[in-house]
Protein backbone atom coordinates (compact mmCIF):
# COMPACT_ATOMS: atom_id res chain seq x y z
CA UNK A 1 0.00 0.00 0.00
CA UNK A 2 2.55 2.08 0.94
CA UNK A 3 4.48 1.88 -2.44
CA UNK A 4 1.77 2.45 -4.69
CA UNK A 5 0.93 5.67 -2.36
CA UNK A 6 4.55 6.43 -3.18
CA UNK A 7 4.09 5.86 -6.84
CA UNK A 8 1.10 7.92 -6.74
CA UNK A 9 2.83 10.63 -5.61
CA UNK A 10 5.51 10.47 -7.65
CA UNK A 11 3.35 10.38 -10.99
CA UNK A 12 1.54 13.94 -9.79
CA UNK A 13 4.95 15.48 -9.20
CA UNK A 14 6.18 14.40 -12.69
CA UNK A 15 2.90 15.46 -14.33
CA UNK A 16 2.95 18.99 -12.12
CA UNK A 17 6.54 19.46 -13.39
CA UNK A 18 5.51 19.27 -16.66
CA UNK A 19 3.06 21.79 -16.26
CA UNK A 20 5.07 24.44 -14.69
CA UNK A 21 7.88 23.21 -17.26
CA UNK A 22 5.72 24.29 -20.11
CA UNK A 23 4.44 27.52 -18.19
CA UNK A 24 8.01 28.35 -17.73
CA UNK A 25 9.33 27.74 -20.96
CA UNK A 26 5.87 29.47 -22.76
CA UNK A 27 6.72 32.45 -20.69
CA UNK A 28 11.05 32.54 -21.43
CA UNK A 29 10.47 31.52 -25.12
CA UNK A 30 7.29 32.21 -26.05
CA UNK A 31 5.07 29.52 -28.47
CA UNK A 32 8.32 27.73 -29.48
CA UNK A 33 8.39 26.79 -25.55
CA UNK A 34 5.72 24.23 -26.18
CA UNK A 35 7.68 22.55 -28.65
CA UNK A 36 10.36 22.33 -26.01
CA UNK A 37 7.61 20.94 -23.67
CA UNK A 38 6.81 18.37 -26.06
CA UNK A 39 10.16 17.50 -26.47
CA UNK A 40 10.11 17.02 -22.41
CA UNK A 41 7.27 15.10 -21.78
CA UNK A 42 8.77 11.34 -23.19
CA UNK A 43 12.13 12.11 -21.68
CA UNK A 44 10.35 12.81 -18.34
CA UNK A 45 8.00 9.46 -18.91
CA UNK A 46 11.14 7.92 -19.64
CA UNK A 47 12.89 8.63 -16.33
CA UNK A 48 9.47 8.05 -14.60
CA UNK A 49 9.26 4.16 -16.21
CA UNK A 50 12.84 3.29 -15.15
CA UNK A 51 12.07 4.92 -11.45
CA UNK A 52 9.07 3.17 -11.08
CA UNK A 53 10.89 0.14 -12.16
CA UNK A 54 13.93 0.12 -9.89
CA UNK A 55 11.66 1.44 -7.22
CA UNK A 56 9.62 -1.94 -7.83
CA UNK A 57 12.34 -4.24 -7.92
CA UNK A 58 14.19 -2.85 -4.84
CA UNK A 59 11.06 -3.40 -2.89
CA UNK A 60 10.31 -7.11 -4.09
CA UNK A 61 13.80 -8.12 -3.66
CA UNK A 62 13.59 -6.55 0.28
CA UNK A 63 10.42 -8.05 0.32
CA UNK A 64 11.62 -11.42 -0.76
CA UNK A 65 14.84 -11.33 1.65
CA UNK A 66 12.27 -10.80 4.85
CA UNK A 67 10.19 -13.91 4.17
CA UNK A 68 13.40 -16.11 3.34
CA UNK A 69 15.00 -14.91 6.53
CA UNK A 70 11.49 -16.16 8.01
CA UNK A 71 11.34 -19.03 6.67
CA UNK A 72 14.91 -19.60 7.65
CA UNK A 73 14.25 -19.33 11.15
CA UNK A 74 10.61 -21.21 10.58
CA UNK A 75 13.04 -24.15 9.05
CA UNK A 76 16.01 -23.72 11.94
CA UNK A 77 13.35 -24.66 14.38
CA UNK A 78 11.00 -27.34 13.00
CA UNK A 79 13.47 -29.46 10.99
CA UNK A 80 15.76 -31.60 13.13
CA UNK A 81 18.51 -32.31 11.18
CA UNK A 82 22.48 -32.66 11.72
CA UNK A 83 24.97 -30.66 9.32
CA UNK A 84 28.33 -31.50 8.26
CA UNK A 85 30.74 -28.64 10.19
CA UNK A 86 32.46 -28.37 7.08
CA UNK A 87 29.98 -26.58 5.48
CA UNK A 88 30.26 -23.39 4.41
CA UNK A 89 27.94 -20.33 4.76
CA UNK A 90 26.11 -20.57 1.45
CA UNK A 91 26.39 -24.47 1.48
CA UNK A 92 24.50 -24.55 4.97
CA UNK A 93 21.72 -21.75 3.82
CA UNK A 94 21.26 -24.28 0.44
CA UNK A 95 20.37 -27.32 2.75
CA UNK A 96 18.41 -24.90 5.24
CA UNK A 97 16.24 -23.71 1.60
CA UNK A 98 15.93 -27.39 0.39
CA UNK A 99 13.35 -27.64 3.41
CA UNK A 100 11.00 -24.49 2.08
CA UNK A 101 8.60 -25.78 -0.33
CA UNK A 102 7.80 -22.78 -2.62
CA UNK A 103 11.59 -22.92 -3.62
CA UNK A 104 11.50 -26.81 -4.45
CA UNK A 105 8.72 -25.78 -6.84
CA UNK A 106 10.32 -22.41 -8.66
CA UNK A 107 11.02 -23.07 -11.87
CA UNK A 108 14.51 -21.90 -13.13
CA UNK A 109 13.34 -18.85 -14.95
CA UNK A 110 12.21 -17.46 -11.84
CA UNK A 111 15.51 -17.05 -10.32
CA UNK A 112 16.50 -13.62 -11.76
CA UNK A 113 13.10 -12.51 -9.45
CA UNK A 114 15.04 -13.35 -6.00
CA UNK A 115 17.46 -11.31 -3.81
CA UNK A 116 21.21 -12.00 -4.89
CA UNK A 117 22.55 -13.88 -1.86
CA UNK A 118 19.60 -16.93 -2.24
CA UNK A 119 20.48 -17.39 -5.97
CA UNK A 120 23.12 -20.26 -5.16
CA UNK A 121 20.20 -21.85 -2.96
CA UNK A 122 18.48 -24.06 -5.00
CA UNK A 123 18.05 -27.73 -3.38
CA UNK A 124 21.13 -28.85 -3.84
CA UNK A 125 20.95 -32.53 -4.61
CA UNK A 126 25.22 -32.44 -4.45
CA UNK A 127 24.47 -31.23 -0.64
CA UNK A 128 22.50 -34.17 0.11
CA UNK A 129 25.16 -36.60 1.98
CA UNK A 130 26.11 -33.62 4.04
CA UNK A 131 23.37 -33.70 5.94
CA UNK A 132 21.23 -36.10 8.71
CA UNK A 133 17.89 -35.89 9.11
CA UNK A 134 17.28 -37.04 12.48
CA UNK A 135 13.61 -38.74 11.87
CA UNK A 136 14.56 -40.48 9.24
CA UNK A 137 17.12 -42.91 11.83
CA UNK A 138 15.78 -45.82 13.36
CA UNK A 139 14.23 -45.12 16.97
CA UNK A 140 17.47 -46.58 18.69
CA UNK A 141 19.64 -44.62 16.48
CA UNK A 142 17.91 -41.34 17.16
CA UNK A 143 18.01 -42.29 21.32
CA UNK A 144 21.64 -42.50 20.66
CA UNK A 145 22.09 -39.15 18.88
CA UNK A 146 20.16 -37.54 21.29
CA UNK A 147 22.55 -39.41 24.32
CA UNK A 148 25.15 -37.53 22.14
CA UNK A 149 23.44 -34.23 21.43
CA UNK A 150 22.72 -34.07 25.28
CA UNK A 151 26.31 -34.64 26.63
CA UNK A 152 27.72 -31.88 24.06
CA UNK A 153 25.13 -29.42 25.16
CA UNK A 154 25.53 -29.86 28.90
CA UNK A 155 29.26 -29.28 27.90
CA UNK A 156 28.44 -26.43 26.07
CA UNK A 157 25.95 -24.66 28.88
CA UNK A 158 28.49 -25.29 31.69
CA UNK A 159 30.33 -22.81 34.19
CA UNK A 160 33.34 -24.26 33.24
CA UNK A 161 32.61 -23.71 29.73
CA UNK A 162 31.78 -19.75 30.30
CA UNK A 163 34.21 -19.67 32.24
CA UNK A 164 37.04 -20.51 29.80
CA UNK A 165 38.45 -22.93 31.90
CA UNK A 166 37.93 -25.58 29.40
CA UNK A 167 39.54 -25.68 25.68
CA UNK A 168 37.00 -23.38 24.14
CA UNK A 169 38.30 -23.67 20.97
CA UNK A 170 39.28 -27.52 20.68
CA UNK A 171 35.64 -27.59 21.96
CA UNK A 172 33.99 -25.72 19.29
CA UNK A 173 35.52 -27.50 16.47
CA UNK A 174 35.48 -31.45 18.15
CA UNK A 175 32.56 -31.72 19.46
CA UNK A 176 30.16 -30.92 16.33
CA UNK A 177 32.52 -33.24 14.69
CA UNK A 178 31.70 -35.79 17.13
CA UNK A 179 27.86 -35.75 16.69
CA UNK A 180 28.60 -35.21 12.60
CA UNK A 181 30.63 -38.79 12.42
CA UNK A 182 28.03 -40.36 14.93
CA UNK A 183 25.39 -38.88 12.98
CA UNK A 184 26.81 -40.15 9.17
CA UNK A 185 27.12 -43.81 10.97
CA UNK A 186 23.83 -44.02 12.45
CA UNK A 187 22.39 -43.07 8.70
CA UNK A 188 24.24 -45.81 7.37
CA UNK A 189 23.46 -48.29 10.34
CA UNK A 190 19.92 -47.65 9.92
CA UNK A 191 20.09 -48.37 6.13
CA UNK A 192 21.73 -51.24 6.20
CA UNK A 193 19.90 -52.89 9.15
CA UNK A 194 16.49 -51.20 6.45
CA UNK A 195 18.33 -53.77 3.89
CA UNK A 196 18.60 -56.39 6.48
CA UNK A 197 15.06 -56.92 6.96
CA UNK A 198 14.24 -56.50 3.14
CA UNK A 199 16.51 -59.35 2.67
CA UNK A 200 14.65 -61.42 5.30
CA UNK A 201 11.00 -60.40 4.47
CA UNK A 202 10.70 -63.61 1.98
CA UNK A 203 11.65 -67.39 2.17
CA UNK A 204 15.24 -67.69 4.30
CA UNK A 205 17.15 -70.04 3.19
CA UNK A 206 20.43 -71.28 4.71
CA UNK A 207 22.59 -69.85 2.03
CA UNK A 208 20.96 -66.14 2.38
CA UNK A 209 21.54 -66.69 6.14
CA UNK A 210 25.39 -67.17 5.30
CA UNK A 211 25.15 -63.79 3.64
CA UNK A 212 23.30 -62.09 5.87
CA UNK A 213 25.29 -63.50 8.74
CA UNK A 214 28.40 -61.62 8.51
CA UNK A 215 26.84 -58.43 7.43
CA UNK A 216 25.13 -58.73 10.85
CA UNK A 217 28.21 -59.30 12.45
CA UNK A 218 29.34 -56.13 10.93
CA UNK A 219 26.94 -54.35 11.87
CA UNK A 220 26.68 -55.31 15.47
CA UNK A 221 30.46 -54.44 15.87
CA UNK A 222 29.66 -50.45 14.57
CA UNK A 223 26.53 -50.20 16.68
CA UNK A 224 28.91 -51.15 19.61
CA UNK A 225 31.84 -48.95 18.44
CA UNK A 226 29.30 -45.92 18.19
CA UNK A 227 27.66 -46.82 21.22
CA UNK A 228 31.55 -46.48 23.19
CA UNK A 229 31.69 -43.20 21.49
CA UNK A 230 28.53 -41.96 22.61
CA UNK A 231 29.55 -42.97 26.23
CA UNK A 232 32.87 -41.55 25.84
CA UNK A 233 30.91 -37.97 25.68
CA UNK A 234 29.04 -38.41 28.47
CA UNK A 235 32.01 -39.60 30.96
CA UNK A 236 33.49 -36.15 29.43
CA UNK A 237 30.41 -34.43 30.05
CA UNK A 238 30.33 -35.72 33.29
CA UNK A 239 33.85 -34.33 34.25
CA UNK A 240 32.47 -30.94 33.27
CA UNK A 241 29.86 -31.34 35.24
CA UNK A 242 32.43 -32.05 38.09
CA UNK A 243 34.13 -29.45 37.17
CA UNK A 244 30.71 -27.45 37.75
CA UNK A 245 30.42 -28.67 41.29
CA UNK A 246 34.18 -27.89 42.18
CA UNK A 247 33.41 -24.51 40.88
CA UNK A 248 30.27 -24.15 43.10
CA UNK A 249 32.21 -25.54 46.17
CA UNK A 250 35.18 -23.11 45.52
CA UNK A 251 32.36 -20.14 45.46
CA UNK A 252 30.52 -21.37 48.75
CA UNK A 253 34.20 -21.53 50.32
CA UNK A 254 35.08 -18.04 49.87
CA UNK A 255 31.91 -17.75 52.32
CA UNK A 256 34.22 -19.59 54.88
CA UNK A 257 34.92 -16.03 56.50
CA UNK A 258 31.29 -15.60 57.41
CA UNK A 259 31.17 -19.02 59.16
CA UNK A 260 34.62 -18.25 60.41
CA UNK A 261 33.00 -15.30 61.99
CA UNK A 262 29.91 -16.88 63.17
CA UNK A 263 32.34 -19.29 65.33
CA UNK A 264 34.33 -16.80 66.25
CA UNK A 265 31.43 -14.86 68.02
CA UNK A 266 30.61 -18.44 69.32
CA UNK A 267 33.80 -18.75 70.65
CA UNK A 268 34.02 -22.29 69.25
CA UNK A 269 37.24 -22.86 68.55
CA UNK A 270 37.46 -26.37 67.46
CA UNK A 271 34.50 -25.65 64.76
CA UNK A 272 36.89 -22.91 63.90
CA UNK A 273 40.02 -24.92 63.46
CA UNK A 274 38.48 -27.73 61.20
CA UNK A 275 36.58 -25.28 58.72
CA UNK A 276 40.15 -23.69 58.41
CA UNK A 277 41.85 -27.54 58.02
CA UNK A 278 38.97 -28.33 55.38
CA UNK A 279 39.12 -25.08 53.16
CA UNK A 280 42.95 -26.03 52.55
CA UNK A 281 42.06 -29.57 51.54
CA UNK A 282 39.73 -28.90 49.49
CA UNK A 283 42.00 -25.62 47.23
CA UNK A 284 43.66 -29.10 45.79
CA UNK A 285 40.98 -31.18 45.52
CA UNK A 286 39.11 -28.34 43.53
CA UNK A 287 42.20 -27.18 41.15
CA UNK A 288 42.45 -31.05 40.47
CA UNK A 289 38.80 -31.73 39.74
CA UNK A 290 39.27 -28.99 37.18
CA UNK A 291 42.46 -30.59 35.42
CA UNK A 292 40.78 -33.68 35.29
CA UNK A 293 37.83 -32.06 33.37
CA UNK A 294 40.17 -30.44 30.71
CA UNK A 295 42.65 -33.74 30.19
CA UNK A 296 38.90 -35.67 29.50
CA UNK A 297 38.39 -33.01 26.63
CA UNK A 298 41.99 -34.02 25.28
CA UNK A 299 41.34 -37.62 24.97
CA UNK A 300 38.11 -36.81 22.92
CA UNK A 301 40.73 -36.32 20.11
CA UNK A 302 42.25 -39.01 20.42
């Protein structure tokens, strides 16, 4: 509404120019002013078109970058999928926009219609392998991802994490690794195993079970290999969350001086003597605690 108002506008002031164009020109140069007026009137059309134009097109492309940032967002929060970390920028936008329909469905001449930076995001079928779509895993699969998904995000929300105390950086870059690679073999587990019970939907006959025998086998062993992974990122988690509690001990001992006061006034010496005795032992125990939470991180890589 507010654009044709504007074009509205614009079209009076061109038209009112004319007008006092001619009445100028009739007045400086007499009848030969109107010529000059005519002269005017396609050049000032002219300039009207191509305003009107750019006016248009600036407007539909703002337009069209406000609903793709919605639908972004509307995509970021109802699709549960896991993305390679590789990705670039653009890469990761193209598998965001294979998930919004009305861009599936554009045809190719319609392109030249849409802001600049969502012309390389087509659904990219070359994209497709960097990606995991969560729902399409087998229920244990996904119960393991999300063991995974949990153990990195506790890691992630932590004091020690805010902190800095941990390797902020080795964190940022291994751990979405970690859920990528656990991610990529749950897809293929749960394809497999999908082939598995094609194969044994029919007559089974010993020689299919020799087939199918080892590629169980195989199977079984990277179900248990992911499943140690998994668990490796929880016992880290859980030395963060150690780490946590040390941190929340160290803060309620720097209250030690109140209590230390409170016996003091209660002249209650031996009270006094073992808080003192205690706050040492535990200065180690805490700095330790800490270490321990930071070496778990290391072996991660490893």
């Amino acid at each position: 509404m507010a654009g044709r108002r504007g074009y509205a506008w614009s079209s009076l002031a061109i038209c009112v120019a004319i007008v006092l164009a001619a009445l100028l020109l009739h007045g400086v140069f007499g009848d030969i002013g109107l010529l000059y007026t005519v002269l005017l009137i396609p050049i000032g059309l002219a300039v009207f078109i191509v305003a009107h134009d750019v006016l248009h097109r600036r407007n539909a492309a703002a337009t069209e970058r406000r609903q793709l940032a919605r639908e972004r967002d509307h995509v970021r929060r109802t699709v549960d999928f896991i993305a390679d970390p590789d990705l670039t920028e653009q890469e990761r936008l193209a598998v965001i926009d294979a998930f919004i329909p009305r861009l599936r469905r554009e045809p190719a001449d319609s392109l030249h219609d849409r802001p600049a930076d969502s012309l390389h995001d087509r659904p990219a079928d070359s994209l497709h392998d960097r990606y995991v779509l969560v729902p399409e895993l087998a229920a244990p699969a996904r119960a393991l991802l999300e063991r995974a998904r949990r153990a990195v995000m506790s890691v992630y929300t932590s004091q020690a994490m805010r902190l800095r105390l941990l390797d902020g950086l080795a964190n940022e870059v291994l751990l979405p690794r970690q859920i990528w690679e656990i991610a990529v073999l749950l897809r293929t587990q749960t394809r497999l195993w999908q082939e598995q019970e094609r194969a044994m939907s029919g007559v089974v006959t010993p020689e299919l079970r020799a087939v199918l025998a080892p590629q169980q086998e195989a199977l079984h062993r990277s179900a248990a290999a992911v499943e140690a992974r998994v668990t490796r990122l929880e016992r880290y988690a859980h030395r963060v969350a150690e780490a946590d509690a040390a941190l929340r001990a160290r803060d309620a001992l720097a209250r030690n001086d109140a209590y230390r006061a409170l016996l003091a006034h209660t002249d209650d010496t031996d009270g006094l003597a073992a808080l003192e005795a205690q706050g040492e032992a535990l200065e180690e125990t805490l700095a330790r605690t800490v270490r321990q939470a930071v070496e778990a991180g290391h072996t991660l890589a490893t």
